[in-house]
C-alpha atoms as a PDB file:
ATOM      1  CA  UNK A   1      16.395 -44.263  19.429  1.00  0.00           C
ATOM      2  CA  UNK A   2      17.579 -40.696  18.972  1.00  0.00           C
ATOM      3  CA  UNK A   3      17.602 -41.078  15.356  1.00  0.00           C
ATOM      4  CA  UNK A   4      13.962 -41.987  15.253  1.00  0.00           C
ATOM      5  CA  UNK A   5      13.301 -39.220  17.382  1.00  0.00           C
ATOM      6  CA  UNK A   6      14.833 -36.943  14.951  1.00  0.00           C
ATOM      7  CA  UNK A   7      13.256 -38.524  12.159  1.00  0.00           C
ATOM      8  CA  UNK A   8       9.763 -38.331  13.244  1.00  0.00           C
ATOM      9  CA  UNK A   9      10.340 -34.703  14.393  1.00  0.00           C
ATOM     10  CA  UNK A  10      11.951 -33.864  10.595  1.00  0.00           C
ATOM     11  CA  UNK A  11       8.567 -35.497   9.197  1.00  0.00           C
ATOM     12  CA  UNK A  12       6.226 -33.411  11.758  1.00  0.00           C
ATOM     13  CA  UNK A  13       8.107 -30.122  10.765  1.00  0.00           C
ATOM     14  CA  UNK A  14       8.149 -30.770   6.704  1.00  0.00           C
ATOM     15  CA  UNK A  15       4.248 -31.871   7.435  1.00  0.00           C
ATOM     16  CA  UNK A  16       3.514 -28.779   9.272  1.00  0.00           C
ATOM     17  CA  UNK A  17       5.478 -26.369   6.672  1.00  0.00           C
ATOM     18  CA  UNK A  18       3.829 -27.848   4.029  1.00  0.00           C
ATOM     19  CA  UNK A  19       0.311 -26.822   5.596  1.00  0.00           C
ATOM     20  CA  UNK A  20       1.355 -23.821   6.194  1.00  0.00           C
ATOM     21  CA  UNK A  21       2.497 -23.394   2.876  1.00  0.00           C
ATOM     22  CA  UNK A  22      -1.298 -24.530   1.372  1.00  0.00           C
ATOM     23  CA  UNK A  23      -2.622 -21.807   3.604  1.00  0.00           C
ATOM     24  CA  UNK A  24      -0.884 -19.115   2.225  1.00  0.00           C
ATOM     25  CA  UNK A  25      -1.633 -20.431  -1.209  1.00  0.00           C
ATOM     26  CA  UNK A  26      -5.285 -20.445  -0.562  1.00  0.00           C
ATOM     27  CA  UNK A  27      -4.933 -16.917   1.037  1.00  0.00           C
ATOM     28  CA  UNK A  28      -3.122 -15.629  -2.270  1.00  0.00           C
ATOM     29  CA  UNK A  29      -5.825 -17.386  -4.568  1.00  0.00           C
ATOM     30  CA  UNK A  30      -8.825 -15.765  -2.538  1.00  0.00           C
ATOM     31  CA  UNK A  31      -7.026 -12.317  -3.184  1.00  0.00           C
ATOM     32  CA  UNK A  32      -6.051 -12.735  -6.824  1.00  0.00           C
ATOM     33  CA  UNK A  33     -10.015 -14.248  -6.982  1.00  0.00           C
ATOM     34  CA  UNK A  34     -10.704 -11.088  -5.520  1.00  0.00           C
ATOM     35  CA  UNK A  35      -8.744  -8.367  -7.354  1.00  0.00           C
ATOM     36  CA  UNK A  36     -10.036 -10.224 -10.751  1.00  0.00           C
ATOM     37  CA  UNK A  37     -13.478  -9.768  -9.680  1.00  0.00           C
ATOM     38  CA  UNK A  38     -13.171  -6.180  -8.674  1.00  0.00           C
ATOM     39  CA  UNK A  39     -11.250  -5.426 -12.072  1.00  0.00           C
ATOM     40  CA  UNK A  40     -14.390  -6.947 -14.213  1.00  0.00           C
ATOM     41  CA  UNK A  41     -16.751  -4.494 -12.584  1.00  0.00           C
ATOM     42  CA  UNK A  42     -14.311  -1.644 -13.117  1.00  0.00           C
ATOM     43  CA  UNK A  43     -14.011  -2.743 -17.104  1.00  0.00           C
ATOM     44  CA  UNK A  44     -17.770  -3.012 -16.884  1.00  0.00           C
ATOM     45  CA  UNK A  45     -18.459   0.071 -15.370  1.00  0.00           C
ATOM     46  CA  UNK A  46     -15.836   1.533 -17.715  1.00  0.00           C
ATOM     47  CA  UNK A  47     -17.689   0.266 -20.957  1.00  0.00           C
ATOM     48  CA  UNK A  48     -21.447   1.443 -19.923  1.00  0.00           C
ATOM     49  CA  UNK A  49     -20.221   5.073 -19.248  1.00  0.00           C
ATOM     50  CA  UNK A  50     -17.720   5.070 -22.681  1.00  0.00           C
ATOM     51  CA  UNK A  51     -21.169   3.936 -24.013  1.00  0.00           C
ATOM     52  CA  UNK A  52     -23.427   6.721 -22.402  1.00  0.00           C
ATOM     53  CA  UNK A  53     -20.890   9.075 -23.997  1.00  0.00           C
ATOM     54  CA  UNK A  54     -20.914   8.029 -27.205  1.00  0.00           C
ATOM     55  CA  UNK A  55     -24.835   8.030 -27.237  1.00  0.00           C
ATOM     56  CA  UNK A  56     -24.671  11.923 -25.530  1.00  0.00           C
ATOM     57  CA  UNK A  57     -22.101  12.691 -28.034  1.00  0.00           C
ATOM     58  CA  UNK A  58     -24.544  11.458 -30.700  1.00  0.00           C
ATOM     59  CA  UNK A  59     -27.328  12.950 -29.532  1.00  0.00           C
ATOM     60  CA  UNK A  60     -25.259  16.618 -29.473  1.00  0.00           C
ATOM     61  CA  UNK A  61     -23.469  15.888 -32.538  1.00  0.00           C
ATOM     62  CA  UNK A  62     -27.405  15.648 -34.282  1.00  0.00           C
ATOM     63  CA  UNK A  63     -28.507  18.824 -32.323  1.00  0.00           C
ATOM     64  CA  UNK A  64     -26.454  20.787 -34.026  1.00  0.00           C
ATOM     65  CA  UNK A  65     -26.934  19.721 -37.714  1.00  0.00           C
ATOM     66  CA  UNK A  66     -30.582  20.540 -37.747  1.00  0.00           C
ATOM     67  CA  UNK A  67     -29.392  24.149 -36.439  1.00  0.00           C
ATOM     68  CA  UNK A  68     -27.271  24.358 -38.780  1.00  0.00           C
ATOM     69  CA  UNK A  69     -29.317  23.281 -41.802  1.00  0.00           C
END
């Protein structure tokens, strides 16, 4: 009788440390989900203003041919 007794509690516990374990796997995922999304706007935001440079750069670059021409 004791053995069962053990053996059902041995179950419960590997049950219950298994859940446990999902949880903090679902917890990582949502923050790894999280950091990915928050590193595509940064490379996003990153591209448009490398791109606003390049057309200011342009645009200055041009100014000063026609003064010097």
């Amino acid at each position: 009788m004791a053995f069962l007794i053990k053996a059902i509690g041995g179950i419960a516990a590997l049950i219950l440390l298994v859940i446990t374990l999902l949880g903090s796997l679902i917890t990582l995922g949502g923050f790894l989900l999280g950091a990915i999304k928050v590193l595509i706007v940064v490379i996003f935001v990153a591209v448009i203003v490398m791109i606003v440079f390049s057309i200011l750069r342009d645009r200055s670059r041009r100014h000063h041919e026609v003064r010097d021409i």
